[in-house]
C-alpha atoms as a PDB file:
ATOM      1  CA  UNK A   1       5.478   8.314  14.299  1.00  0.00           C
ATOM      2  CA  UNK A   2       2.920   7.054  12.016  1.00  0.00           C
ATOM      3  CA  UNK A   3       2.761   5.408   9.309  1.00  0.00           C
ATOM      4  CA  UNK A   4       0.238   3.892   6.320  1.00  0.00           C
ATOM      5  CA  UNK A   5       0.670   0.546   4.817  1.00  0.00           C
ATOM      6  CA  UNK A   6      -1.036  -0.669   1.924  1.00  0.00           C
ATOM      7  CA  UNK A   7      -0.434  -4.059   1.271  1.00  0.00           C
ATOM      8  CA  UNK A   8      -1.173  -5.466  -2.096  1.00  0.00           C
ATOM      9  CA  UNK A   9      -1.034  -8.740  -4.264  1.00  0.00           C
ATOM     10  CA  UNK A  10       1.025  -9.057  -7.252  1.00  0.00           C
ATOM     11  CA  UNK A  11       0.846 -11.299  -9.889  1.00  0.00           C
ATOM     12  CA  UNK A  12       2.785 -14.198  -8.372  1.00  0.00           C
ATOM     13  CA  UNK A  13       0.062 -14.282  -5.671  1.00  0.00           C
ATOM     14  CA  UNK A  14       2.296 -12.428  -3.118  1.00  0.00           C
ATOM     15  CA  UNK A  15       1.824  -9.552  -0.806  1.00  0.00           C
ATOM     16  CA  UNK A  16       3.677  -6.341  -1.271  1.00  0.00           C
ATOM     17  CA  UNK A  17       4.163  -3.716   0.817  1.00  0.00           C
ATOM     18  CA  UNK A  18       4.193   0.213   0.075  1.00  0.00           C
ATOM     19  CA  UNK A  19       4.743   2.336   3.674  1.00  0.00           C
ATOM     20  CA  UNK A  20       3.659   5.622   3.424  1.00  0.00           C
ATOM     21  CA  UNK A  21       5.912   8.052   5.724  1.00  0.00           C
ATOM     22  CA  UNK A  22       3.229  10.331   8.082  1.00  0.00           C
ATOM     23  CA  UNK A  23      -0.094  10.389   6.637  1.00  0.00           C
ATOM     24  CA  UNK A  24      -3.011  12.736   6.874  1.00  0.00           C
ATOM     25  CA  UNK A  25      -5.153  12.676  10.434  1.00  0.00           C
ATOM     26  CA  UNK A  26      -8.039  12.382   8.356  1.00  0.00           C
ATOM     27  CA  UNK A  27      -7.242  10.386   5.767  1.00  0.00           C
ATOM     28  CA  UNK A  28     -10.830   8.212   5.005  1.00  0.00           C
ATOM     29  CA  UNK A  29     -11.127   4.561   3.448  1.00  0.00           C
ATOM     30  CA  UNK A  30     -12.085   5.748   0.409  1.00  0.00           C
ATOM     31  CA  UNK A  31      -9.355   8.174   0.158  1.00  0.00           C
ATOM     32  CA  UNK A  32      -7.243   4.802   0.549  1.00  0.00           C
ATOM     33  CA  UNK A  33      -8.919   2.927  -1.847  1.00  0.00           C
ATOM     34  CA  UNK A  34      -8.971   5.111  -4.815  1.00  0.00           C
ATOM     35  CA  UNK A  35      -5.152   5.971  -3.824  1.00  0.00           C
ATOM     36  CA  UNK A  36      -4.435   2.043  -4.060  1.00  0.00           C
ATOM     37  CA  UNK A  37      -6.591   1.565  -7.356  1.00  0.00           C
ATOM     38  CA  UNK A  38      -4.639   4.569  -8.975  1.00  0.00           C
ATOM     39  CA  UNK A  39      -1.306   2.687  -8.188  1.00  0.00           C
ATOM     40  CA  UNK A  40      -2.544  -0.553  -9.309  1.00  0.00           C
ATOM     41  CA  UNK A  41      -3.827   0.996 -12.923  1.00  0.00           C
ATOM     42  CA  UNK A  42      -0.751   3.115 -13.207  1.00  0.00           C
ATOM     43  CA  UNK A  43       1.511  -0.441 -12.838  1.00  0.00           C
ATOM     44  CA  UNK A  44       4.231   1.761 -11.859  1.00  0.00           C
ATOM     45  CA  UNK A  45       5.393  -0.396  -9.022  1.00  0.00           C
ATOM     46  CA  UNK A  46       6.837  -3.984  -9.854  1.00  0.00           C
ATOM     47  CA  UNK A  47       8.591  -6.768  -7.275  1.00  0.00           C
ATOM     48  CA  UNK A  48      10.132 -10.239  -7.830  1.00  0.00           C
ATOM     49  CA  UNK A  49       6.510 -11.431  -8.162  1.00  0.00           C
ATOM     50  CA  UNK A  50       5.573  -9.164 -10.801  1.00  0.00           C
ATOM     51  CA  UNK A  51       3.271  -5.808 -10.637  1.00  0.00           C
ATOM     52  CA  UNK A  52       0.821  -4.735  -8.128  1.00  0.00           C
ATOM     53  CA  UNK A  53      -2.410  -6.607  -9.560  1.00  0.00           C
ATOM     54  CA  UNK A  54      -4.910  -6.032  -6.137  1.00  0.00           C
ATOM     55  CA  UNK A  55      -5.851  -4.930  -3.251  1.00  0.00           C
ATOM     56  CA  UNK A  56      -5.497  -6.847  -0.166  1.00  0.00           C
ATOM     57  CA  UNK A  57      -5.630  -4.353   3.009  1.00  0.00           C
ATOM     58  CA  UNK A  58      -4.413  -0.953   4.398  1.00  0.00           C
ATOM     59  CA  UNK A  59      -3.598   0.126   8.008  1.00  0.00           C
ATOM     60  CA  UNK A  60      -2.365   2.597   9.815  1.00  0.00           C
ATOM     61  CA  UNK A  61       0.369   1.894  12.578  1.00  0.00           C
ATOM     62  CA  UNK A  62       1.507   4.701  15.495  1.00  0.00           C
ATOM     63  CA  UNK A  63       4.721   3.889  16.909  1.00  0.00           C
ATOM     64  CA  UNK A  64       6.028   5.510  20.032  1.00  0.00           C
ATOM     65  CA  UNK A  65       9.979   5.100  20.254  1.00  0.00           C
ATOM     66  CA  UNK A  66      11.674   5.655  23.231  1.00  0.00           C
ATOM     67  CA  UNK A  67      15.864   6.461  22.995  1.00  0.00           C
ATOM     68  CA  UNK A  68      17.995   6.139  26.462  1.00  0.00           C
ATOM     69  CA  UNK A  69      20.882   7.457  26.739  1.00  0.00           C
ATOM     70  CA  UNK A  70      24.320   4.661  27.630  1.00  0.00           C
ATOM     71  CA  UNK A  71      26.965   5.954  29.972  1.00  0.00           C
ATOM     72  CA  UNK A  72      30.428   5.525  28.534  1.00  0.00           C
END
């Protein structure tokens, strides 16, 4: 599974975190960027620290999970 996370300050200084479920393949940096700036301007998103006011970094992160089974 895969997942985006673009990591922001908000007004109190802080980082916040908004994980994206399964991105794109070929999502680019710029498609990133301009996706983060549009959330900024919107100031739809808020935390205990206040809106989203910046950018601070974006990544993506692959996780491979691996269930076993337990014997009753």
């Amino acid at each position: 599974m895969k997942t985006l996370e673009l990591i922001f300050l908000n007004e109190m200084g802080r980082q916040a975190k908004l994980v994206v479920d399964e991105p794109r393949e070929d999502v680019t940096e710029a498609e990133i960027t301009s996706a983060m700036d549009a959330i900024i301007a919107s100031g739809v998103f808020t935390t205990n620290g206040g809106n989203y006011v910046t950018k601070h970094s974006a990544k993506v992160i692959e996780r491979t999970e691996t269930v076993f089974e337990m014997a009753e």
